[in-house]
C-alpha atoms as a PDB file:
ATOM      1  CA  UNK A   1      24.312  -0.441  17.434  1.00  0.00           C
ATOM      2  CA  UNK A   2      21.844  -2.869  17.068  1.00  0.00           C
ATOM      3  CA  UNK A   3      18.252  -2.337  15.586  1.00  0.00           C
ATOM      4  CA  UNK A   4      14.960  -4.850  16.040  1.00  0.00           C
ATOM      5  CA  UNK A   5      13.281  -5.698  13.050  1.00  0.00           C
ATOM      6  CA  UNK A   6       9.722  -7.412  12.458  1.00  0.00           C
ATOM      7  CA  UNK A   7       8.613  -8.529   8.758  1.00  0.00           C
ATOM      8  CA  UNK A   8       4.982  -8.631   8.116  1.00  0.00           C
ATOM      9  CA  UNK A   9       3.157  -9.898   5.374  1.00  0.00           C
ATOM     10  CA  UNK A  10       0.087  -7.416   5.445  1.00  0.00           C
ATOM     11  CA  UNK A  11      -3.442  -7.983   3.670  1.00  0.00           C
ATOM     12  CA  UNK A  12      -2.588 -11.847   4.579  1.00  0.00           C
ATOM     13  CA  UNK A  13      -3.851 -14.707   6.478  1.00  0.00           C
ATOM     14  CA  UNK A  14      -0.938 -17.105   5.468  1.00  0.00           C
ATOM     15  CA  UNK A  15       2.902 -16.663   5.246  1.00  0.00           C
ATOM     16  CA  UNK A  16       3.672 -15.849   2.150  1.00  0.00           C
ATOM     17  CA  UNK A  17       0.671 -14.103   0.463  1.00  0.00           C
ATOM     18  CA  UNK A  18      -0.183 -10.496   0.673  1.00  0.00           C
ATOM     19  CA  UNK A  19       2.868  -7.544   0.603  1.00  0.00           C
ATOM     20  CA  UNK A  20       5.518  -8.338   3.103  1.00  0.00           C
ATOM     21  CA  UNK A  21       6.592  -4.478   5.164  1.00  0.00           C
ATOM     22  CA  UNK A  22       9.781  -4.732   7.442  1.00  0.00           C
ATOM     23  CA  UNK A  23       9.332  -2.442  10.554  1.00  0.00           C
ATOM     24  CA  UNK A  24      11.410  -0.950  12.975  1.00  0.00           C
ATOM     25  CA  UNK A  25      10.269   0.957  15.954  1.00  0.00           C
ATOM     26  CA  UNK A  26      12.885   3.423  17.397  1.00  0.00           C
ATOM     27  CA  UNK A  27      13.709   5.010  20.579  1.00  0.00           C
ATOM     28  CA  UNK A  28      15.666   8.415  18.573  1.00  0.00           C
ATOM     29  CA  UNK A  29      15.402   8.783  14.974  1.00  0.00           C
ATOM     30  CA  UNK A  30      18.011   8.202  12.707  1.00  0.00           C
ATOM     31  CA  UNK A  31      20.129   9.832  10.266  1.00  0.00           C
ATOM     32  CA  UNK A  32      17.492   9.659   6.621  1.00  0.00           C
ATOM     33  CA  UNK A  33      20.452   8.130   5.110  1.00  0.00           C
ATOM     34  CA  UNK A  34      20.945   5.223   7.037  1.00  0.00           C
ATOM     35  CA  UNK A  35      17.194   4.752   7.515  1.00  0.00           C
ATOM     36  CA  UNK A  36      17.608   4.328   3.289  1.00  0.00           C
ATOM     37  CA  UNK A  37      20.241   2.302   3.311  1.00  0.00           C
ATOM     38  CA  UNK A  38      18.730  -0.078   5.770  1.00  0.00           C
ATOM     39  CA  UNK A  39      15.405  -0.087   3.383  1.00  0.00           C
ATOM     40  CA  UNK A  40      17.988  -0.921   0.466  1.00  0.00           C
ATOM     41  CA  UNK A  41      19.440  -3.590   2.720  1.00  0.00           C
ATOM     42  CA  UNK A  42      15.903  -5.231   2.936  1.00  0.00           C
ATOM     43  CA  UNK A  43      15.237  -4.558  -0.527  1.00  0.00           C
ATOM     44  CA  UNK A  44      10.847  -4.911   0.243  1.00  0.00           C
ATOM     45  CA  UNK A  45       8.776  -2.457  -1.474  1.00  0.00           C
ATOM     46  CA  UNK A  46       9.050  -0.632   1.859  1.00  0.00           C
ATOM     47  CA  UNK A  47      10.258  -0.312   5.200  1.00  0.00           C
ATOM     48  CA  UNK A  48       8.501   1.583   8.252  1.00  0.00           C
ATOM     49  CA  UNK A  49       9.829   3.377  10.885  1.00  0.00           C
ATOM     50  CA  UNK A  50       7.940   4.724  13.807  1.00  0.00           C
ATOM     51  CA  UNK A  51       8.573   6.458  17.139  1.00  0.00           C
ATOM     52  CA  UNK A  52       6.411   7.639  19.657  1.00  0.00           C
ATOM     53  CA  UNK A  53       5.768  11.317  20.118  1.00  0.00           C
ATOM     54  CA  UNK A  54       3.787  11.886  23.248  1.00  0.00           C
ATOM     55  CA  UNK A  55       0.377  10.225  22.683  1.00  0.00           C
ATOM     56  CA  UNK A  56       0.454   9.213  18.958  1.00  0.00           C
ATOM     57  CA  UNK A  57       3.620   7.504  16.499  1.00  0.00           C
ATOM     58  CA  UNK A  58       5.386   9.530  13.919  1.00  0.00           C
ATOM     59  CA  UNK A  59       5.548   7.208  10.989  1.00  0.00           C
ATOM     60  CA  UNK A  60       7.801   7.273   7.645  1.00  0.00           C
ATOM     61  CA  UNK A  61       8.227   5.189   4.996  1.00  0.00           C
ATOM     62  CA  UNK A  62      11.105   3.935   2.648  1.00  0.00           C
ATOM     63  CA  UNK A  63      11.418   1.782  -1.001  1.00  0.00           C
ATOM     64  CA  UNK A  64      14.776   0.839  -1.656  1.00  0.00           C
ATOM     65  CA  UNK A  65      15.362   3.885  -3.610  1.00  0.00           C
ATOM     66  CA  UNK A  66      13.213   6.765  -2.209  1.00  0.00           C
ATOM     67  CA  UNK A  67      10.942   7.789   0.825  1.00  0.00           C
ATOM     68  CA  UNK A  68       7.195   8.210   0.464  1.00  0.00           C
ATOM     69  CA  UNK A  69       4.753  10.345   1.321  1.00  0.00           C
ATOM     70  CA  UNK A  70       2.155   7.370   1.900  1.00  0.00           C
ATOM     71  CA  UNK A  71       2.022   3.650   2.407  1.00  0.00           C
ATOM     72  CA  UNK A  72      -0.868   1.581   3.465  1.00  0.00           C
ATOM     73  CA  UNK A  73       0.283  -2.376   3.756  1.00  0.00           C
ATOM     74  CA  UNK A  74       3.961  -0.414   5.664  1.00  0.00           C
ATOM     75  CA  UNK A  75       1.172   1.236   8.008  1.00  0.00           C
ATOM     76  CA  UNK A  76      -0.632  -1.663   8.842  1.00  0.00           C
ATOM     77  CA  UNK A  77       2.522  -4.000   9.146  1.00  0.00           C
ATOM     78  CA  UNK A  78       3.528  -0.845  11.656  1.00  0.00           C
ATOM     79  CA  UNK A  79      -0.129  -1.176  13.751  1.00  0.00           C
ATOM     80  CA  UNK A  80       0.442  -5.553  14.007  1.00  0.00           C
ATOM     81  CA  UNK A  81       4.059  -4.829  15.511  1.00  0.00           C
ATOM     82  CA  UNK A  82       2.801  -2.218  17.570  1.00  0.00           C
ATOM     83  CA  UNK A  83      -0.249  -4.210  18.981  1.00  0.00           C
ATOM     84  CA  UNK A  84       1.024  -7.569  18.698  1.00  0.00           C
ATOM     85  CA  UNK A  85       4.702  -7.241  19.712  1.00  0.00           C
ATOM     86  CA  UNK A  86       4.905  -4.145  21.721  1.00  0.00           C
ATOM     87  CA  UNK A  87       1.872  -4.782  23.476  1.00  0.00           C
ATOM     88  CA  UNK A  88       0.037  -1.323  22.674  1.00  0.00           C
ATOM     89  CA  UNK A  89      -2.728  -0.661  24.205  1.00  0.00           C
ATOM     90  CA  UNK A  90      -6.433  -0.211  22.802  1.00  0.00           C
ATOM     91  CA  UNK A  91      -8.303  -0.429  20.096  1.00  0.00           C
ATOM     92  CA  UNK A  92      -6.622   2.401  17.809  1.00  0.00           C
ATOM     93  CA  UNK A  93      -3.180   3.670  16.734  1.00  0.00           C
ATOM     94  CA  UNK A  94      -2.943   6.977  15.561  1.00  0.00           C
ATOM     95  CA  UNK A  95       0.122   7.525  13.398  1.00  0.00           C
ATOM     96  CA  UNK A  96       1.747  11.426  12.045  1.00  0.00           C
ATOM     97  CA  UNK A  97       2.819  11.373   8.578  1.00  0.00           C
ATOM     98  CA  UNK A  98       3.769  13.706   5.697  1.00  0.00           C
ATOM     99  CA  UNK A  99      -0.070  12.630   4.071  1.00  0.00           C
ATOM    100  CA  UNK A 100      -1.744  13.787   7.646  1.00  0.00           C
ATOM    101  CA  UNK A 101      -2.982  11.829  10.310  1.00  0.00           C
ATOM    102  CA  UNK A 102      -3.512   8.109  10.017  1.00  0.00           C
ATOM    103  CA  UNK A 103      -5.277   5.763  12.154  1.00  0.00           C
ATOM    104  CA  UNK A 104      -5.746   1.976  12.318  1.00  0.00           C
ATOM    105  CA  UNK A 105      -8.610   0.459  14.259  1.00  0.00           C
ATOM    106  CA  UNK A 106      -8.777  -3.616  15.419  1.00  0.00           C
ATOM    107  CA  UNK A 107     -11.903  -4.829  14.018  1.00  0.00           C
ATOM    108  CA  UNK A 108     -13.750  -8.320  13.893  1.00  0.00           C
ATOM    109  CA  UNK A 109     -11.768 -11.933  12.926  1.00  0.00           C
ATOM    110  CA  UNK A 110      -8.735 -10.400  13.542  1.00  0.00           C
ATOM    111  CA  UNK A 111      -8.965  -7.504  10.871  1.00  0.00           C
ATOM    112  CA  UNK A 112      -7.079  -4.071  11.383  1.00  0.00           C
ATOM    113  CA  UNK A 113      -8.314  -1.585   9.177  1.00  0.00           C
ATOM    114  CA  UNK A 114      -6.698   1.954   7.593  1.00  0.00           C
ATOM    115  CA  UNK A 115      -8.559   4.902   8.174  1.00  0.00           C
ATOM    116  CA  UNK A 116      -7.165   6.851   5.193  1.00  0.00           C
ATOM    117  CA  UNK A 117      -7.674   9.841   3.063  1.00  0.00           C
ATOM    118  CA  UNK A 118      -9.907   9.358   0.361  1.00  0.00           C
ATOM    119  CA  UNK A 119      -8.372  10.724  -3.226  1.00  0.00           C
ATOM    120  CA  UNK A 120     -11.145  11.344  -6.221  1.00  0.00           C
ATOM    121  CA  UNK A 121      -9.686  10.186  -9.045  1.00  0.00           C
ATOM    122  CA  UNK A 122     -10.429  12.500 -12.093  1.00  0.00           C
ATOM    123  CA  UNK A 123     -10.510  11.937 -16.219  1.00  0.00           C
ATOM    124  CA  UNK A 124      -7.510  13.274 -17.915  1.00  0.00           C
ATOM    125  CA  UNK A 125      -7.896  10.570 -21.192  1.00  0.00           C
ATOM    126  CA  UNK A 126      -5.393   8.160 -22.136  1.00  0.00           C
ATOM    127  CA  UNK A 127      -2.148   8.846 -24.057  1.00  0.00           C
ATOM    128  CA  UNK A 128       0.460   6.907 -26.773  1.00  0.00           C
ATOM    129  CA  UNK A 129       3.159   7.174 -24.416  1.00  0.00           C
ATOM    130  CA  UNK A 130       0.560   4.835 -21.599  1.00  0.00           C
ATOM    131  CA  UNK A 131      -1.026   2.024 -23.914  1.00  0.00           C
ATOM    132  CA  UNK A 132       2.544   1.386 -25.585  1.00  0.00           C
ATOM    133  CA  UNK A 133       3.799   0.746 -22.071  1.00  0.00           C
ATOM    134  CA  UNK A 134       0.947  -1.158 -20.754  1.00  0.00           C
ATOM    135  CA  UNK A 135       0.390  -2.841 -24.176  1.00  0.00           C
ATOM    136  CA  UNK A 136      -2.909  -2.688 -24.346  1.00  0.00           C
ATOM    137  CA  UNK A 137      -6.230  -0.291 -24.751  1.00  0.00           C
ATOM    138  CA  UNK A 138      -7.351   1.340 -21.768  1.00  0.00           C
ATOM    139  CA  UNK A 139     -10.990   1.818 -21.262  1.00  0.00           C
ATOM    140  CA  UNK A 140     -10.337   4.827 -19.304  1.00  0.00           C
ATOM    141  CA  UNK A 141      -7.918   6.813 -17.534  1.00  0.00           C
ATOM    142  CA  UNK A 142      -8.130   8.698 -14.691  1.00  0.00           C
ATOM    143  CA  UNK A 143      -5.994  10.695 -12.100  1.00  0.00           C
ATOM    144  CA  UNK A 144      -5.381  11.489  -8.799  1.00  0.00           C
ATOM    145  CA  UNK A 145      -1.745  11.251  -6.809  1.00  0.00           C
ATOM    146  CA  UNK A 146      -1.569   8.046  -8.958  1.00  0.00           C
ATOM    147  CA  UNK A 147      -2.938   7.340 -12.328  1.00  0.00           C
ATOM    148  CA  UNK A 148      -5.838   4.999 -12.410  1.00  0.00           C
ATOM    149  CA  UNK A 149      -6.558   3.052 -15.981  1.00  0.00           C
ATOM    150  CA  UNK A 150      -9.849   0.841 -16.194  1.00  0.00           C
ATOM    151  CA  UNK A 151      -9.402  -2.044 -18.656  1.00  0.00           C
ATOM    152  CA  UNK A 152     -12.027  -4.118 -20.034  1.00  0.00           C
ATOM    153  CA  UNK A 153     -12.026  -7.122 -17.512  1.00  0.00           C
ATOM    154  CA  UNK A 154     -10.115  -8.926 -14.459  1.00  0.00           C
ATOM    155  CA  UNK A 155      -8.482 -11.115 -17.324  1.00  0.00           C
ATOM    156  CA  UNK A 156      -7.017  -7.898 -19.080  1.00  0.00           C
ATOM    157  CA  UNK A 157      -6.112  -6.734 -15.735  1.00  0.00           C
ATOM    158  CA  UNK A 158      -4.405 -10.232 -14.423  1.00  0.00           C
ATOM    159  CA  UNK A 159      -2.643 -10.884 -18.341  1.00  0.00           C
ATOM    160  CA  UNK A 160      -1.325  -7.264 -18.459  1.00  0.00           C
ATOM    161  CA  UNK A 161       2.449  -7.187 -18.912  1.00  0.00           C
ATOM    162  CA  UNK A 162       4.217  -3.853 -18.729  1.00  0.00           C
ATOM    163  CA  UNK A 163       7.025  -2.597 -19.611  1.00  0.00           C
ATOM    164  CA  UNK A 164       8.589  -1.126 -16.593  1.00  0.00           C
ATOM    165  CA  UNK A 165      10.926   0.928 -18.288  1.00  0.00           C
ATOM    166  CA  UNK A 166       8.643   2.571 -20.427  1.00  0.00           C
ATOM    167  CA  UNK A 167       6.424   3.127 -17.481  1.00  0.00           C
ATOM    168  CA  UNK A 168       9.524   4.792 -15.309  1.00  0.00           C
ATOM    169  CA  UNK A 169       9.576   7.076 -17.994  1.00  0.00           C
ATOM    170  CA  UNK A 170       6.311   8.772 -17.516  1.00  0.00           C
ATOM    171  CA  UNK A 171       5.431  11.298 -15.356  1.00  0.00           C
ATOM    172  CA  UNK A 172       3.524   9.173 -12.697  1.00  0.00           C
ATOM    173  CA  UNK A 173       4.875   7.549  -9.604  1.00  0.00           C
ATOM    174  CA  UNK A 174       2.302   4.761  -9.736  1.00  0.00           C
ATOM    175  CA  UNK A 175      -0.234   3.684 -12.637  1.00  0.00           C
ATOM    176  CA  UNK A 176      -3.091   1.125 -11.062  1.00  0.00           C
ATOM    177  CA  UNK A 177      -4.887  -0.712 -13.516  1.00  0.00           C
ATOM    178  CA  UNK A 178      -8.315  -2.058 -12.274  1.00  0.00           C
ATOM    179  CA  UNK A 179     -11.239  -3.913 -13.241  1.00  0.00           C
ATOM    180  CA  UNK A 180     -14.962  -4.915 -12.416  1.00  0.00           C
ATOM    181  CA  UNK A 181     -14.044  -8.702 -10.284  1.00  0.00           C
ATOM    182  CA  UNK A 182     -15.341 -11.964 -11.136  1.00  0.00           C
ATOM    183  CA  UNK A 183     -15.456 -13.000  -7.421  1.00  0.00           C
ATOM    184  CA  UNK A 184     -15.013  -9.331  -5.650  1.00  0.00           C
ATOM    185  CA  UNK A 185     -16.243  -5.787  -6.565  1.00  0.00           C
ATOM    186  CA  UNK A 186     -13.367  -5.074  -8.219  1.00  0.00           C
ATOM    187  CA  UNK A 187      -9.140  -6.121  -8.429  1.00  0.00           C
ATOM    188  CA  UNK A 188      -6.369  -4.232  -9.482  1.00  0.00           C
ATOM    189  CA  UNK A 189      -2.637  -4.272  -9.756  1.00  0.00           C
ATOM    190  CA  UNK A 190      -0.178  -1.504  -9.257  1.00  0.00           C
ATOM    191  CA  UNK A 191       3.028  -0.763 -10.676  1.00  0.00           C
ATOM    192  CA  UNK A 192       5.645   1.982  -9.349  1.00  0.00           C
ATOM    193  CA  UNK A 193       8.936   1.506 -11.019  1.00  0.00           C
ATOM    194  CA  UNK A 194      10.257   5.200 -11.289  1.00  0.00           C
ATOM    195  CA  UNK A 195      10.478   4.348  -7.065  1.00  0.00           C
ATOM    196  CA  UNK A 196      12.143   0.778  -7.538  1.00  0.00           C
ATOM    197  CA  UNK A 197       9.040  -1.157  -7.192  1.00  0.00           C
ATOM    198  CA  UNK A 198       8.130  -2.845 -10.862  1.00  0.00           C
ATOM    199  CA  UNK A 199       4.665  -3.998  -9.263  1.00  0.00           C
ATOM    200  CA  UNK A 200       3.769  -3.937  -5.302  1.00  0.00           C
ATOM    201  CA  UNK A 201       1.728  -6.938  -4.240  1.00  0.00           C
ATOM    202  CA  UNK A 202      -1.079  -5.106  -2.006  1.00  0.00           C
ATOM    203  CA  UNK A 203      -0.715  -1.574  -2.385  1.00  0.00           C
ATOM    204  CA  UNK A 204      -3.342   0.346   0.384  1.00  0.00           C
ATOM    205  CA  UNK A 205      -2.075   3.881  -1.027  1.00  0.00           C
ATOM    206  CA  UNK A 206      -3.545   3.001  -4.473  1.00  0.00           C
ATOM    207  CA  UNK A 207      -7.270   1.771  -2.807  1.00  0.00           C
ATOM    208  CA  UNK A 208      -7.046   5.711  -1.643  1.00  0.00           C
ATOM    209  CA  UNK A 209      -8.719   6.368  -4.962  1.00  0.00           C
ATOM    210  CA  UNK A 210      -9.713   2.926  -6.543  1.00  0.00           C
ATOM    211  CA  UNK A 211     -12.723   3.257  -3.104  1.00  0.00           C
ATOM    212  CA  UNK A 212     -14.427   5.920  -4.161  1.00  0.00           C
ATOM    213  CA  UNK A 213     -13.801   5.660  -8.023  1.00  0.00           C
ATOM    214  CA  UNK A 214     -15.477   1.855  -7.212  1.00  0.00           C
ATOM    215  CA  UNK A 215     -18.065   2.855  -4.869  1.00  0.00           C
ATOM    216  CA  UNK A 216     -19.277   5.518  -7.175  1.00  0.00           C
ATOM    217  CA  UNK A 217     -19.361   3.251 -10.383  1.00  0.00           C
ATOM    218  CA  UNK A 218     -20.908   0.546  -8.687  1.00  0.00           C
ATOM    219  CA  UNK A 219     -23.038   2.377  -5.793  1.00  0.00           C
ATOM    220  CA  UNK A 220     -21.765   0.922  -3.128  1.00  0.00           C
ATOM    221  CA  UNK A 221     -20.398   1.774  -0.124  1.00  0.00           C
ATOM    222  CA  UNK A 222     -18.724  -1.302   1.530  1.00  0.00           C
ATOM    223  CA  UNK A 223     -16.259  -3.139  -1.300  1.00  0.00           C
ATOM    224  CA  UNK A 224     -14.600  -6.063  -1.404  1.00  0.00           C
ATOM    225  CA  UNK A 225     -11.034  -5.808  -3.307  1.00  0.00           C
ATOM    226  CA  UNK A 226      -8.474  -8.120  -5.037  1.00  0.00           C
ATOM    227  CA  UNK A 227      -4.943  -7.296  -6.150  1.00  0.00           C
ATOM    228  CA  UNK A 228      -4.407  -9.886  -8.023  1.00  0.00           C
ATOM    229  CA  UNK A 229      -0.464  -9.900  -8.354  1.00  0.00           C
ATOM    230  CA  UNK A 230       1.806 -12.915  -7.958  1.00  0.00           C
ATOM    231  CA  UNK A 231       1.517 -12.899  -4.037  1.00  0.00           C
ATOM    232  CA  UNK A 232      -2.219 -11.807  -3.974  1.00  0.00           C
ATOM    233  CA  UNK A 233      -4.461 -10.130  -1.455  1.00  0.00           C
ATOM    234  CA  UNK A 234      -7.939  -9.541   0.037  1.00  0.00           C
ATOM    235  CA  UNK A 235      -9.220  -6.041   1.322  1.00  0.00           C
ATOM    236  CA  UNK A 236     -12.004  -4.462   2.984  1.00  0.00           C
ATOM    237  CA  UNK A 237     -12.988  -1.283   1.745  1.00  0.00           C
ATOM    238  CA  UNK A 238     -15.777   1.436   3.394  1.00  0.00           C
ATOM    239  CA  UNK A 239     -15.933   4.814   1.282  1.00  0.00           C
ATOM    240  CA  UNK A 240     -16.679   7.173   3.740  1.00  0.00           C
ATOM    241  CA  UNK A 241     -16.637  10.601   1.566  1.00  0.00           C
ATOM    242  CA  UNK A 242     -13.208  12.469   2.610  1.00  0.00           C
ATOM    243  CA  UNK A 243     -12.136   9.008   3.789  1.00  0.00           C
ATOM    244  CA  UNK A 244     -11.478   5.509   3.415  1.00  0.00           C
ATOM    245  CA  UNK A 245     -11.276   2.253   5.229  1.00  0.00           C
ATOM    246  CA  UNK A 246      -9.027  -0.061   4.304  1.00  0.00           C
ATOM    247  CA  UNK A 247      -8.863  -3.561   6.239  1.00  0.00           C
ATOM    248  CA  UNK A 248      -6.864  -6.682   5.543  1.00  0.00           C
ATOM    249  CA  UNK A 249      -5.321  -9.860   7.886  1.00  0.00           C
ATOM    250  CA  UNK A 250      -1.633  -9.141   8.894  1.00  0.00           C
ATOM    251  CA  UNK A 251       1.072 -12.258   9.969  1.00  0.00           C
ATOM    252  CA  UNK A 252       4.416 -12.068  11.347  1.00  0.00           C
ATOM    253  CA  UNK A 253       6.845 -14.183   9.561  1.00  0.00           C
ATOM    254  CA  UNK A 254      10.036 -12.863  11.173  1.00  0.00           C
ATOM    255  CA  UNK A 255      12.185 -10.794  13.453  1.00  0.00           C
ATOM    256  CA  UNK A 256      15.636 -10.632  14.157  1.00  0.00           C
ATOM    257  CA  UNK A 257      18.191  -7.854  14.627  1.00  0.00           C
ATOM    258  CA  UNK A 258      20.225  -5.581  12.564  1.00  0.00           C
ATOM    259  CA  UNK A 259      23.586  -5.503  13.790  1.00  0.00           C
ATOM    260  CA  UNK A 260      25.438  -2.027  12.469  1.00  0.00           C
ATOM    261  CA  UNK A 261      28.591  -2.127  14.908  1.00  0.00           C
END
């Protein structure tokens, strides 16, 4: 058997920047175990795989150690395959999921944006177990699907070095940490290493809540983000009350085949 794959680095304009997504569009689904092991293969924060069902895709997503119930830069590597590759046609791909339905819409300069939920992040106060793993203060700490800690400033936010196995240890599958910007409304980083990910470049999921907790503070309603890890990326973010849009750049840096015979 052999299978297609496309990398993509997504919320990029350049190779190499932004969170690269493998993706794999199938004709049959297969077995959840192999689609693992092929995202352990890979070894990116995650790997997509989408087939059509009637009108719309049926997407899922896999780290190299677990399947999740939502990915955002996975999504939009998905749409740029689907649109760029495949040839789909329109102006909007509607994807199924295990979060709901998800849509990406082409916009201007080349743009494709998420139309995601939005997740309201709310206080729960910080704890020992957090700080000693961050290793430093929070400001605040809030919580949602992930847990969201403000620190003081984008230097605190770009110097911050975890420890990843502390931060396996607690209860959350992903801990943002966020700040007002110096050049953007706000940046953040996000770290998920209970999944296998130690810290994901771009990470759409996490701007689920970091939108409206950032549109609130600052009342706004159109955002511009940085996630300010090693690779780096840009977003565009709309809070739209029960949802979010989410846009970045998307490049193709390779494809090739995955030969299982």
């Amino acid at each position: 058997m052999q299978l297609d794959f496309h990398q993509i680095d997504a919320f990029a304009d350049r190779p190499f920047g932004g969170n690269p997504a493998m993706v794999y569009r199938l004709d049959a689904w297969l077995p959840d175990d192999l689609m693992q092991r092929i995202a352990a293969e890979h070894n990116l924060a995650e790997t997509a795989f989408v087939k059509k069902e009637g009108t719309v895709w049926r997407i899922r997503w896999f780290t190299p150690k677990t399947e999740v119930p939502l990915c955002g830069h996975a999504t939009l590597a998905a749409a740029h395959v689907l649109f760029h590759v495949y040839g789909e046609p329109g102006e909007t791909l509607e994807f199924i999921s295990r979060s709901g339905t998800l849509r990406v819409h082409k916009e201007d300069d080349g743009l494709l944006a998420l139309d995601f939920p939005s997740m309201v992040p709310s206080e729960i106060g910080s704890f020992p177990e957090l700080e000693r793993a961050l290793g430093v203060s929070p400001v605040d700490v809030l919580g949602a699907d992930k847990l969201l800690v403000l620190l003081e400033s984008e230097e605190a936010v770009r110097n911050c070095k975890p420890d990843f196995a502390a931060l396996a240890r607690l209860r959350w599958p992903g801990i943002i940490i966020t700040a007002r910007g110096e050049r953007y409304d706000f940046v953040s980083r996000f770290f998920a290493p209970g999944i296998g990910v130690n810290e994901d470049s771009v990470t759409g999921s996490a701007h689920c809540c970091l939108i409206p907790y950032w549109s609130r503070r600052l009342a706004k309603r159109m955002l511009r983000a940085y996630q300010c890890s090693p690779r780096g990326g840009e977003l565009w973010c709309r809070f739209d009350g029960e949802r979010v849009s989410i846009a970045g750049h998307t490049r193709r840096i390779a494809s090739g085949q995955l030969l299982l015979d």
